[in-house]
Protein backbone atom coordinates (compact mmCIF):
# COMPACT_ATOMS: atom_id res chain seq x y z
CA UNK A 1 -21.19 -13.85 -1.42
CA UNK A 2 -19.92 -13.82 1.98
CA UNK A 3 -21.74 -13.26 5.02
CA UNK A 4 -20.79 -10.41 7.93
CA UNK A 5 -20.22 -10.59 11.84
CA UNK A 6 -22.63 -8.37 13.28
CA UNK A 7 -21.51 -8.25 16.38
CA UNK A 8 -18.61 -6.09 16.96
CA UNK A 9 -17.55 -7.53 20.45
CA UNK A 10 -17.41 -11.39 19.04
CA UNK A 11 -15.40 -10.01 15.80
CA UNK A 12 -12.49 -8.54 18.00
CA UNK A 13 -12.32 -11.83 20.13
CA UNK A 14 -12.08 -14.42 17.29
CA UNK A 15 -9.10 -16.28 15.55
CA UNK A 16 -9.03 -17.56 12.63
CA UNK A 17 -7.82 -20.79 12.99
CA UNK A 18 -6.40 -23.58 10.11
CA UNK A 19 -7.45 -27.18 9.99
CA UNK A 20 -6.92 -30.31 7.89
CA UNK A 21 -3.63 -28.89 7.13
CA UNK A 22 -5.02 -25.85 5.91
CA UNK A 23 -7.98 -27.60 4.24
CA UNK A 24 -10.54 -25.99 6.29
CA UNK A 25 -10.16 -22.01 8.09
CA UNK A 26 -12.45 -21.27 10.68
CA UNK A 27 -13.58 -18.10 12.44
CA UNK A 28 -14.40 -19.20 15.75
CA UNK A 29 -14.44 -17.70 19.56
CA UNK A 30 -11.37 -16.91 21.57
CA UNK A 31 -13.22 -18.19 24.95
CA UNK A 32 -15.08 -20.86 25.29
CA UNK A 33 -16.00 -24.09 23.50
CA UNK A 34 -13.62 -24.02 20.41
CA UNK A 35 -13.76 -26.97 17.84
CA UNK A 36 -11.15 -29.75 17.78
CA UNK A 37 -10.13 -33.03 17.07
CA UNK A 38 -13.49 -34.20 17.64
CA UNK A 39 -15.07 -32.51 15.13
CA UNK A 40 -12.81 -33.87 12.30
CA UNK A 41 -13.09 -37.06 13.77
CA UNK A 42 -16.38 -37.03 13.58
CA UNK A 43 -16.42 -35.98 10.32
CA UNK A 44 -14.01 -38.48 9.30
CA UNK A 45 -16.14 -40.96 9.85
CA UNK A 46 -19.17 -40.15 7.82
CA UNK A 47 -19.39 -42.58 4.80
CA UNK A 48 -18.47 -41.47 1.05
CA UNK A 49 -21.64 -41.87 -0.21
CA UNK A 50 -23.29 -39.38 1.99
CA UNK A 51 -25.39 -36.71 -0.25
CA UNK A 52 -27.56 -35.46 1.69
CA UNK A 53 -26.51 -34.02 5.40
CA UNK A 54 -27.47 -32.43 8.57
CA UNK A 55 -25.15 -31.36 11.15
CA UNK A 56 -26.85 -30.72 15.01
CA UNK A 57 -25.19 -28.31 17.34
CA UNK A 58 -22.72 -27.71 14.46
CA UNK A 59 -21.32 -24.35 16.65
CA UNK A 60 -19.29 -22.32 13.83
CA UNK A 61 -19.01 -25.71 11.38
CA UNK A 62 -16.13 -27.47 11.84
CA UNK A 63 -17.41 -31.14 11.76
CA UNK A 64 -20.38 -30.24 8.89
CA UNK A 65 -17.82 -28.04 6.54
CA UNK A 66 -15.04 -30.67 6.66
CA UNK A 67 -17.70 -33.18 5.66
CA UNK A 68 -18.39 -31.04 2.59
CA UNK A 69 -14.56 -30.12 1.84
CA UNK A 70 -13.97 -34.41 1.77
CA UNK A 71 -16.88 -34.87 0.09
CA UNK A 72 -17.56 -32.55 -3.29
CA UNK A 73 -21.11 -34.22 -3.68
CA UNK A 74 -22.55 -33.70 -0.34
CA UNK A 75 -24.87 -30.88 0.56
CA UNK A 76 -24.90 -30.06 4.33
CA UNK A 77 -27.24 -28.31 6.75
CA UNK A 78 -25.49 -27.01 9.85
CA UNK A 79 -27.93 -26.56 12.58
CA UNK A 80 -27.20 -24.35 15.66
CA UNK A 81 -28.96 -23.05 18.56
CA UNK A 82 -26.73 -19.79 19.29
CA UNK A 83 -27.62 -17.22 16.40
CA UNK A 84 -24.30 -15.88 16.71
CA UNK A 85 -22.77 -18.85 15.93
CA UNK A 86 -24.98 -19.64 13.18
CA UNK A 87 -23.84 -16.67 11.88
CA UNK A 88 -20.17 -17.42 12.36
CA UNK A 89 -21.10 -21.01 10.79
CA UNK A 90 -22.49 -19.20 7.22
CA UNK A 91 -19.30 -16.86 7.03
CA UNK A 92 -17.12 -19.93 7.86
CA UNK A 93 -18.80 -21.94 5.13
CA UNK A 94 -18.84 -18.76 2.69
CA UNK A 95 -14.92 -18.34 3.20
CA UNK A 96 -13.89 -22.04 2.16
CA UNK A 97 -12.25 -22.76 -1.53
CA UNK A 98 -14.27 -23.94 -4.35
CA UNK A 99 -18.25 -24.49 -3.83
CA UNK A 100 -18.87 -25.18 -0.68
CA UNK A 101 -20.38 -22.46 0.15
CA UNK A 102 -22.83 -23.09 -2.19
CA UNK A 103 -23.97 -26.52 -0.94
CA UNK A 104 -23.98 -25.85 2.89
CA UNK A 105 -27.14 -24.22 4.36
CA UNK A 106 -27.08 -22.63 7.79
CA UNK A 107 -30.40 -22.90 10.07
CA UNK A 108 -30.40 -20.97 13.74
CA UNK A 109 -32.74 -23.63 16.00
CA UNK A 110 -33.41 -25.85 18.71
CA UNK A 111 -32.59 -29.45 17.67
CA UNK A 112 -35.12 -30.78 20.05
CA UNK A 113 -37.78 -28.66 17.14
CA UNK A 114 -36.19 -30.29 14.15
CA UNK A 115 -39.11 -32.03 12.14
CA UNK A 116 -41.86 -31.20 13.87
CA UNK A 117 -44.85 -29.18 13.08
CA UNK A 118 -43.74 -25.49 14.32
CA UNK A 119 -40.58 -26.34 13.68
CA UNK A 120 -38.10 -24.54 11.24
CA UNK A 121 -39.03 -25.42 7.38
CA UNK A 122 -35.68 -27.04 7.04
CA UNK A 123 -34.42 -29.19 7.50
CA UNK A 124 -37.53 -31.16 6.96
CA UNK A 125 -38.58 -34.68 8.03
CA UNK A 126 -37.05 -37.45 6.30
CA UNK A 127 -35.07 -35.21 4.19
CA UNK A 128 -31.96 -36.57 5.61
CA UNK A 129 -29.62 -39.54 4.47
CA UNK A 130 -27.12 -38.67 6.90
CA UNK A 131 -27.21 -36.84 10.53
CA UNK A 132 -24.09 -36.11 12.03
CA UNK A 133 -23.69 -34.79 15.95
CA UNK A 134 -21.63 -33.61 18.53
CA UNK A 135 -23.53 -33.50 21.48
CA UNK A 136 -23.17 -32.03 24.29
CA UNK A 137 -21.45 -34.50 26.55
CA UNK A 138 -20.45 -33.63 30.22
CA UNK A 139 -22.89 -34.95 31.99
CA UNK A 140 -23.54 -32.72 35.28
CA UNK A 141 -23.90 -35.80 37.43
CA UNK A 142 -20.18 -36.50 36.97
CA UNK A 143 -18.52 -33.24 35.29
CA UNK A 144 -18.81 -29.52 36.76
CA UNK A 145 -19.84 -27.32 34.15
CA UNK A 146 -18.55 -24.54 32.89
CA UNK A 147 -19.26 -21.12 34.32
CA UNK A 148 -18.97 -19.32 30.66
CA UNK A 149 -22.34 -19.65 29.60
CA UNK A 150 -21.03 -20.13 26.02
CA UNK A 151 -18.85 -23.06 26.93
CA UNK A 152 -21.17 -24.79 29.53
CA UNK A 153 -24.08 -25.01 26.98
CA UNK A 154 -21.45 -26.63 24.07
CA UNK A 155 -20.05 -28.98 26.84
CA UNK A 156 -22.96 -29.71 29.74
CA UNK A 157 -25.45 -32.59 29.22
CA UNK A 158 -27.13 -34.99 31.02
CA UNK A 159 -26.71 -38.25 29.62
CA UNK A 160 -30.18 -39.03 29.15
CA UNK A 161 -30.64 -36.27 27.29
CA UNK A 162 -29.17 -37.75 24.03
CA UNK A 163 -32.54 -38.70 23.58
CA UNK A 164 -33.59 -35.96 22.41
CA UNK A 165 -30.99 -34.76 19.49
CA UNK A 166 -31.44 -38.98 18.18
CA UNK A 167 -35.27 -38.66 18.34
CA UNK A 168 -34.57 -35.21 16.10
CA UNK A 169 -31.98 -37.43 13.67
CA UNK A 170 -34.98 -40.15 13.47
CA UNK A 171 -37.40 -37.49 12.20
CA UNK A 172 -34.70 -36.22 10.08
CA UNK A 173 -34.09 -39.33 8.46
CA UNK A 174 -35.05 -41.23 5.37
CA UNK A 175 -35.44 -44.60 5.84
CA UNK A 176 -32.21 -46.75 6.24
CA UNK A 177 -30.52 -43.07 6.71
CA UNK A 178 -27.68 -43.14 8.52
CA UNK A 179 -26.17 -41.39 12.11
CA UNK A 180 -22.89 -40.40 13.22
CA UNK A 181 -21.92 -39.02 16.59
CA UNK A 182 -18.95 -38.31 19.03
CA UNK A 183 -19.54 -38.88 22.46
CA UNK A 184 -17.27 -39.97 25.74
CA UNK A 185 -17.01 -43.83 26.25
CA UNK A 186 -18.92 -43.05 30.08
CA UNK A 187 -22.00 -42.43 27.90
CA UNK A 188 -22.25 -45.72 26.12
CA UNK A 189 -25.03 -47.18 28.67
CA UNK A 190 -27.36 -43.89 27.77
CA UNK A 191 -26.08 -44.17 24.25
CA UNK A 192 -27.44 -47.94 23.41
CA UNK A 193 -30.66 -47.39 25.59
CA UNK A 194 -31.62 -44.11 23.64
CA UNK A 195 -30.60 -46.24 20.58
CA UNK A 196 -32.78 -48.43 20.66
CA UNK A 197 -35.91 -49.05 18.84
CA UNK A 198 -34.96 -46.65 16.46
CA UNK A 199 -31.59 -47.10 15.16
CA UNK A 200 -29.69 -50.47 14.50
CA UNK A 201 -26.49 -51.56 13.13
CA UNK A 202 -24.84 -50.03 15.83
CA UNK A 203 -21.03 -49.85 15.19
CA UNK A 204 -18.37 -48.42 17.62
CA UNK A 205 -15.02 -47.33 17.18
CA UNK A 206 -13.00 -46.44 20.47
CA UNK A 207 -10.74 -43.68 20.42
CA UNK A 208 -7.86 -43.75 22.22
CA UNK A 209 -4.97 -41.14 22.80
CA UNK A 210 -2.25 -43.87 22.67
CA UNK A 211 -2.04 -47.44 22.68
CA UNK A 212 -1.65 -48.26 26.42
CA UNK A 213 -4.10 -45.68 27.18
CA UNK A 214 -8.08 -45.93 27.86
CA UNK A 215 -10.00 -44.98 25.12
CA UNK A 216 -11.24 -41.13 25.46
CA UNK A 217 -13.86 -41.26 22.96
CA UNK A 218 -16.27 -43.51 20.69
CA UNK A 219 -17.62 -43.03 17.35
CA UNK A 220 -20.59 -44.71 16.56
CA UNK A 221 -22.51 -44.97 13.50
CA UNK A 222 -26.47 -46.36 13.37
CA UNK A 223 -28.77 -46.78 10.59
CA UNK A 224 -32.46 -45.81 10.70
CA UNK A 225 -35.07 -48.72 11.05
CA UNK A 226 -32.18 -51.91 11.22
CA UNK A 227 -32.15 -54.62 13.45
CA UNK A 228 -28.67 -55.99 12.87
CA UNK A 229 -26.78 -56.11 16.74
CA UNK A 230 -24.17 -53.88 17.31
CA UNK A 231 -20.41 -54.02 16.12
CA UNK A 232 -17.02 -53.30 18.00
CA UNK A 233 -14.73 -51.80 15.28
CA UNK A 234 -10.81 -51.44 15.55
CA UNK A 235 -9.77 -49.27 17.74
CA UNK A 236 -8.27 -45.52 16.47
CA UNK A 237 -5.09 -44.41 18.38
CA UNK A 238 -4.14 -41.14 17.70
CA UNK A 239 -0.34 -41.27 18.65
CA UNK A 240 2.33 -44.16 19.82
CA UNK A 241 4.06 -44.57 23.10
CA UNK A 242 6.11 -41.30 22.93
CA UNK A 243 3.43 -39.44 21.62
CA UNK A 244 4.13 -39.18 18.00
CA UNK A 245 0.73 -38.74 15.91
CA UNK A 246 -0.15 -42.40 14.64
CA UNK A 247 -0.32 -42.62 10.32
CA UNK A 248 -4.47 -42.74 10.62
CA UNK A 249 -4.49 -39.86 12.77
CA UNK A 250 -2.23 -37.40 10.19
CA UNK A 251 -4.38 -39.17 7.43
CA UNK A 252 -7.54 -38.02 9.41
CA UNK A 253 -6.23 -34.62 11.11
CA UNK A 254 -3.69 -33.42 8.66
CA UNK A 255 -4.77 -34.91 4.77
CA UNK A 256 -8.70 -34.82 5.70
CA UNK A 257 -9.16 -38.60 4.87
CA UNK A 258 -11.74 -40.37 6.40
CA UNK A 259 -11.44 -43.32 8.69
CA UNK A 260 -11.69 -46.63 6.72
């Protein structure tokens, strides 16, 4: 069964767009935010023995439906704000080879709702043994945001707001449940503080575009209810010197594999 775009003026601006080497298509928007490396990072870091999974601000699915294309087990719940892209997110996921359709559930709301009485039904409270997000990350205070409304709600943020989506993973959570999120290495202050008292085990991996080059983004994985201090992981780089894409990253990017 495959779902349909309703809107006629998003249908004639989309591509169709290949990732994972073909793994993964994706309908998404011309304009505006468009889903990326992060996303498959992202997903590429979610562990193997993930069964259970809810992606926030998933947009049209990239980071949620490469999760379930690596992992044939894992049921996934993409939640999204924009009902359009919701609906771009079930006709993405009803597209892909083999089941996945099948175990990936689609769910138009406000993450900030998630788990709460008045909320949507699902995903419900404690359902969860993984959350995976990419958040919103420019912070106004040090980014301009984008005048396509589309864009500037995928990409605008104030740092403190993270608080929010990790208070929604915490309610979405079983105990000892695990997190996984993208976010810029500016945001790691906001990041710990929101962190705490709820999630522990903290590990972070820095991303960085080449070796001699700062790190552009973290990945950072938490589990529900620990204690255990935070963890500095190896560093990713995603190419060399000249620019040549590193081994991990064509294992990640191209092959779908996840990040060791």
């Amino acid at each position: 069964m495959s779902s349909s775009i309703d809107a006629p003026s998003m249908a004639a601006e989309l591509t169709d767009d290949a990732l994972l080497g073909g793994r993964l298509r994706l309908l998404q928007p011309a304009r505006g935010h468009r889903a990326g490396h992060d996303a498959l990072l992202l997903a590429a870091s979610v562990p193997e023995d993930a069964r259970a999974a809810v992606d926030l601000g998933a947009g049209v699915g990239a980071a949620g439906l490469a999760v379930a294309a690596r992992l044939p087990e894992a049921r996934v719940t993409l939640v999204e704000i924009d009902p359009a892209l919701a609906e771009l997110a079930r006709t993405n996921a009803d597209r892909q080879d083999g089941d996945i359709g099948t175990r990936v559930e689609v769910v138009a709301a406000d993450v900030a709702m998630l788990g709460r009485r008045g909320g949507p039904e699902r995903p419900a409270a404690q359902s969860a043994d993984l959350v995976l997000m990419n958040p919103p990350f420019n912070d106004p205070a040090r980014f301009r945001a984008s005048p396509r409304g589309g864009r500037a709600l995928a990409h605008s943020g104030a740092d403190a707001d993270i608080a929010t989506w990790l208070r929604a993973a915490d309610r979405l959570l079983a105990a000892g449940g695990r997190l996984a999120l993208i976010h810029r290495p500016e945001a790691i202050g906001a990041l710990l503080a929101a962190l705490e008292g709820r999630f522990g085990a903290v590990a972070i991996r820095p991303v960085h575009p080449r070796p001699d080059a700062p790190a552009i983004r973290i990945l950072i994985s938490a589990i529900k209810g620990r204690r255990t201090p935070p963890a500095l992981l190896p560093a990713l780089v995603l190419a060399d010197a000249a620019g040549r894409p590193s081994a991990a990253a064509e294992n990640i990017l191209r092959d779908g594999a996840g990040i060791s």
